[in-house]
C-alpha atoms as a PDB file:
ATOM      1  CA  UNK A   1       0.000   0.000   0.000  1.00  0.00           C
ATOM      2  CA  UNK A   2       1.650   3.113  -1.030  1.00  0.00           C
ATOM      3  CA  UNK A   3       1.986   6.090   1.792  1.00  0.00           C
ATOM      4  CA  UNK A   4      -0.400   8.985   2.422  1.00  0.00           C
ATOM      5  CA  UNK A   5       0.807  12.165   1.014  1.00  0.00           C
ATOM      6  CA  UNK A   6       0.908  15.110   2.828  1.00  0.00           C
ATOM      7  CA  UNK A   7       1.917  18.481   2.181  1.00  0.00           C
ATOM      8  CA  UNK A   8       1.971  21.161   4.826  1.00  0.00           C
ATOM      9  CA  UNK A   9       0.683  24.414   2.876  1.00  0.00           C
ATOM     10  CA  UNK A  10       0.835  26.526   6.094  1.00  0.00           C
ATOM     11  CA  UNK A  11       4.774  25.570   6.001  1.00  0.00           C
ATOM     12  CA  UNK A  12       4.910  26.402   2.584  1.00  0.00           C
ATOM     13  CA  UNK A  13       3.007  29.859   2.967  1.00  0.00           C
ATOM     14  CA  UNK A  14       5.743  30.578   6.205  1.00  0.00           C
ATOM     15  CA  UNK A  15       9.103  29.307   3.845  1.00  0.00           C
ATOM     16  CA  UNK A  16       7.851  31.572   0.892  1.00  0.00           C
ATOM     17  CA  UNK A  17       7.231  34.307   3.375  1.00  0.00           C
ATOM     18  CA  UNK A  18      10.583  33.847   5.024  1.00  0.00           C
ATOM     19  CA  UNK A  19      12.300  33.925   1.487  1.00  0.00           C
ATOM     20  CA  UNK A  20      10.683  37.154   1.317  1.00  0.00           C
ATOM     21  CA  UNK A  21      11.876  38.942   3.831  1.00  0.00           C
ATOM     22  CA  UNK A  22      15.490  37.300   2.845  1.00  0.00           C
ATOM     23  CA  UNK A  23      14.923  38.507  -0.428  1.00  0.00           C
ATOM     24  CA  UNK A  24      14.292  42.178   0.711  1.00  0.00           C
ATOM     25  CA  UNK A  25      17.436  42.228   3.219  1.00  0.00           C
ATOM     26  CA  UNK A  26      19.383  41.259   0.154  1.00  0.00           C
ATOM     27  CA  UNK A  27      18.084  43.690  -2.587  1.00  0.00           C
ATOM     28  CA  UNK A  28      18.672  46.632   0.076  1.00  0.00           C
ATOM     29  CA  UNK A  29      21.573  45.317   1.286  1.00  0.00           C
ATOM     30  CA  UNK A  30      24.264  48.051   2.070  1.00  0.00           C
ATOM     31  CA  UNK A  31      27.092  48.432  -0.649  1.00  0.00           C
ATOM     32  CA  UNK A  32      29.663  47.820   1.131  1.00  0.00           C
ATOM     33  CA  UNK A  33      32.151  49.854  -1.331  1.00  0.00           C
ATOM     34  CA  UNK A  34      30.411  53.141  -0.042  1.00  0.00           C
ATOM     35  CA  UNK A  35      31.248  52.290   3.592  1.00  0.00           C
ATOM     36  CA  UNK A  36      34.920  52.675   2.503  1.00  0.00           C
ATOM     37  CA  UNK A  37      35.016  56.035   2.047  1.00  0.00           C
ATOM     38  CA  UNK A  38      35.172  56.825   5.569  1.00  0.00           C
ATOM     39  CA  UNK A  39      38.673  55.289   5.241  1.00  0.00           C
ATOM     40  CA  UNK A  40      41.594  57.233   5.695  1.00  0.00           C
ATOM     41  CA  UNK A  41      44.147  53.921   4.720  1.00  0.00           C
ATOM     42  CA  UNK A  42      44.121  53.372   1.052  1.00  0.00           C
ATOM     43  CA  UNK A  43      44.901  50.013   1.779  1.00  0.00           C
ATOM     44  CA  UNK A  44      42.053  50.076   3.768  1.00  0.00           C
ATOM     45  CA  UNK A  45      40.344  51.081   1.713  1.00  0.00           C
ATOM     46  CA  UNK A  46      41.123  49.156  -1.291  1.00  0.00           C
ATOM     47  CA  UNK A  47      40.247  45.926   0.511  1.00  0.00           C
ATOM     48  CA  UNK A  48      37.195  46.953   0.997  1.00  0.00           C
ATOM     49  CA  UNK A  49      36.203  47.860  -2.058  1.00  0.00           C
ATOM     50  CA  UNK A  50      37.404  44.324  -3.400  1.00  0.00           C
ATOM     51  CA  UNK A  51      35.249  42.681  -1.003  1.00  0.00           C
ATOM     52  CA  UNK A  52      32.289  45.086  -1.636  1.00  0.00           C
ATOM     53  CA  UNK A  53      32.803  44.253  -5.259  1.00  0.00           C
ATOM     54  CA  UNK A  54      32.819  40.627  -4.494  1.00  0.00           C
ATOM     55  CA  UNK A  55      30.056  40.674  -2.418  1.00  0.00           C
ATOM     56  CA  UNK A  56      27.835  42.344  -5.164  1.00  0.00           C
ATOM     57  CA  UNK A  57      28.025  39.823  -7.425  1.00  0.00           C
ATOM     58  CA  UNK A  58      27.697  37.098  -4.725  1.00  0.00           C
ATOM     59  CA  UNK A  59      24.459  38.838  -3.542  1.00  0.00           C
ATOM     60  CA  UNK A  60      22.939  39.431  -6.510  1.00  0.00           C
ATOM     61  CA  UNK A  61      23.886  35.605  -7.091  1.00  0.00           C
ATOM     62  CA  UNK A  62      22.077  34.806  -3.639  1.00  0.00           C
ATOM     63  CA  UNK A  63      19.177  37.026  -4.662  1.00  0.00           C
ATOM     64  CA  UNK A  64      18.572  35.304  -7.991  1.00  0.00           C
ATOM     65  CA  UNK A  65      18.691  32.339  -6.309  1.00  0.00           C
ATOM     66  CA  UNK A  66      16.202  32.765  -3.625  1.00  0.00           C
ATOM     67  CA  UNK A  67      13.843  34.290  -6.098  1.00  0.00           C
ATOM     68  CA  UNK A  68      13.835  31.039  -7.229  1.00  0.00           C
ATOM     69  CA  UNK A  69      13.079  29.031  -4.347  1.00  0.00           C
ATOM     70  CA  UNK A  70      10.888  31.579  -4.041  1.00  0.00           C
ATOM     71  CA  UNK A  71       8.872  31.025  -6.672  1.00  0.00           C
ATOM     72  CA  UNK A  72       9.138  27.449  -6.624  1.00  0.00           C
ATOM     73  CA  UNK A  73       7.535  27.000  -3.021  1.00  0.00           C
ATOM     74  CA  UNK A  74       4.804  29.598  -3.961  1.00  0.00           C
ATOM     75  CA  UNK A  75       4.294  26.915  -7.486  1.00  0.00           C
ATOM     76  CA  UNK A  76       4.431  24.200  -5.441  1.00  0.00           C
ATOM     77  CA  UNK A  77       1.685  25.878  -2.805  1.00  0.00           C
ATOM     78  CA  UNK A  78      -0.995  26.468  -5.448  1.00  0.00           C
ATOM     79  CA  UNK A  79      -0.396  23.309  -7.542  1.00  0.00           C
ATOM     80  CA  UNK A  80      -0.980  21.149  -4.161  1.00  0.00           C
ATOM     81  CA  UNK A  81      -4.316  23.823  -3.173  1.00  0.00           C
ATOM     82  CA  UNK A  82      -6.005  23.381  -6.454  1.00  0.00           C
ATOM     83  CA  UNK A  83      -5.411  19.589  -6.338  1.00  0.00           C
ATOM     84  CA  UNK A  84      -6.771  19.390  -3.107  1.00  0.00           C
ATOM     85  CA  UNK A  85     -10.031  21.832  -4.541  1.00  0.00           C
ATOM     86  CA  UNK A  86     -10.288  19.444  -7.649  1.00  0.00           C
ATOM     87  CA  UNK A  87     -10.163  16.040  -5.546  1.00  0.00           C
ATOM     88  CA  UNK A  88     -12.788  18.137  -3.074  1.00  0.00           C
ATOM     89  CA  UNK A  89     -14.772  19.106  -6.029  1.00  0.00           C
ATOM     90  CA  UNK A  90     -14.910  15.003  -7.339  1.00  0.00           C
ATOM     91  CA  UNK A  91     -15.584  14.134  -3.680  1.00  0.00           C
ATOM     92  CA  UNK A  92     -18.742  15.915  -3.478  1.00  0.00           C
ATOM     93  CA  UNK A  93     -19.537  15.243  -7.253  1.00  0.00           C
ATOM     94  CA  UNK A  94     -19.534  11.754  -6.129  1.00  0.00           C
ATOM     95  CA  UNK A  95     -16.793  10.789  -8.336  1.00  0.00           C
ATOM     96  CA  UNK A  96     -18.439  12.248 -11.725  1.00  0.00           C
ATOM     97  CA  UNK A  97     -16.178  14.025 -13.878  1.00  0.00           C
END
């Protein structure tokens, strides 16, 4: 006999909700370059610029990437929902199609 199948869409609502949020923090993330000019060492300030540079293109990596998920959970969500309205719908149809 094959397993039930259950799919927690309150979990899913609160993981594409969370991804969110994470999404937000990282599209208004702080640029890290412009906290170097406050730097008086050019060494400094070089370094940071590097990493600010680095991190850029890591976040907007990250972002992309959580977008994604994103989208995917919130897919995932509605395909289960209207499976569970269509086998709802047969239910009280009696089985007709």
């Amino acid at each position: 006999m094959a397993p039930d199948l259950r799919i927690d869409v309150a979990l899913l609502d609160e993981i594409a909700t969370s991804l969110g949020r994470l999404r937000a923090d990282l599209a208004h993330g702080t640029d890290a370059s412009r906290a170097s000019s406050g730097l008086g060492v050019p060494r400094a300030r070089r370094a940071l610029e590097a990493f600010g540079d680095d991190w850029a293109v890591t976040r907007g990596r990250m972002l992309e990437s959580v977008e994604a998920v994103g989208a995917l959970t919130e897919s995932t969500r509605d395909a289960f929902l209207e499976v569970e309205s269509q086998l709802a719908a047969q239910l009280e149809g009696g089985g007709e199609r």
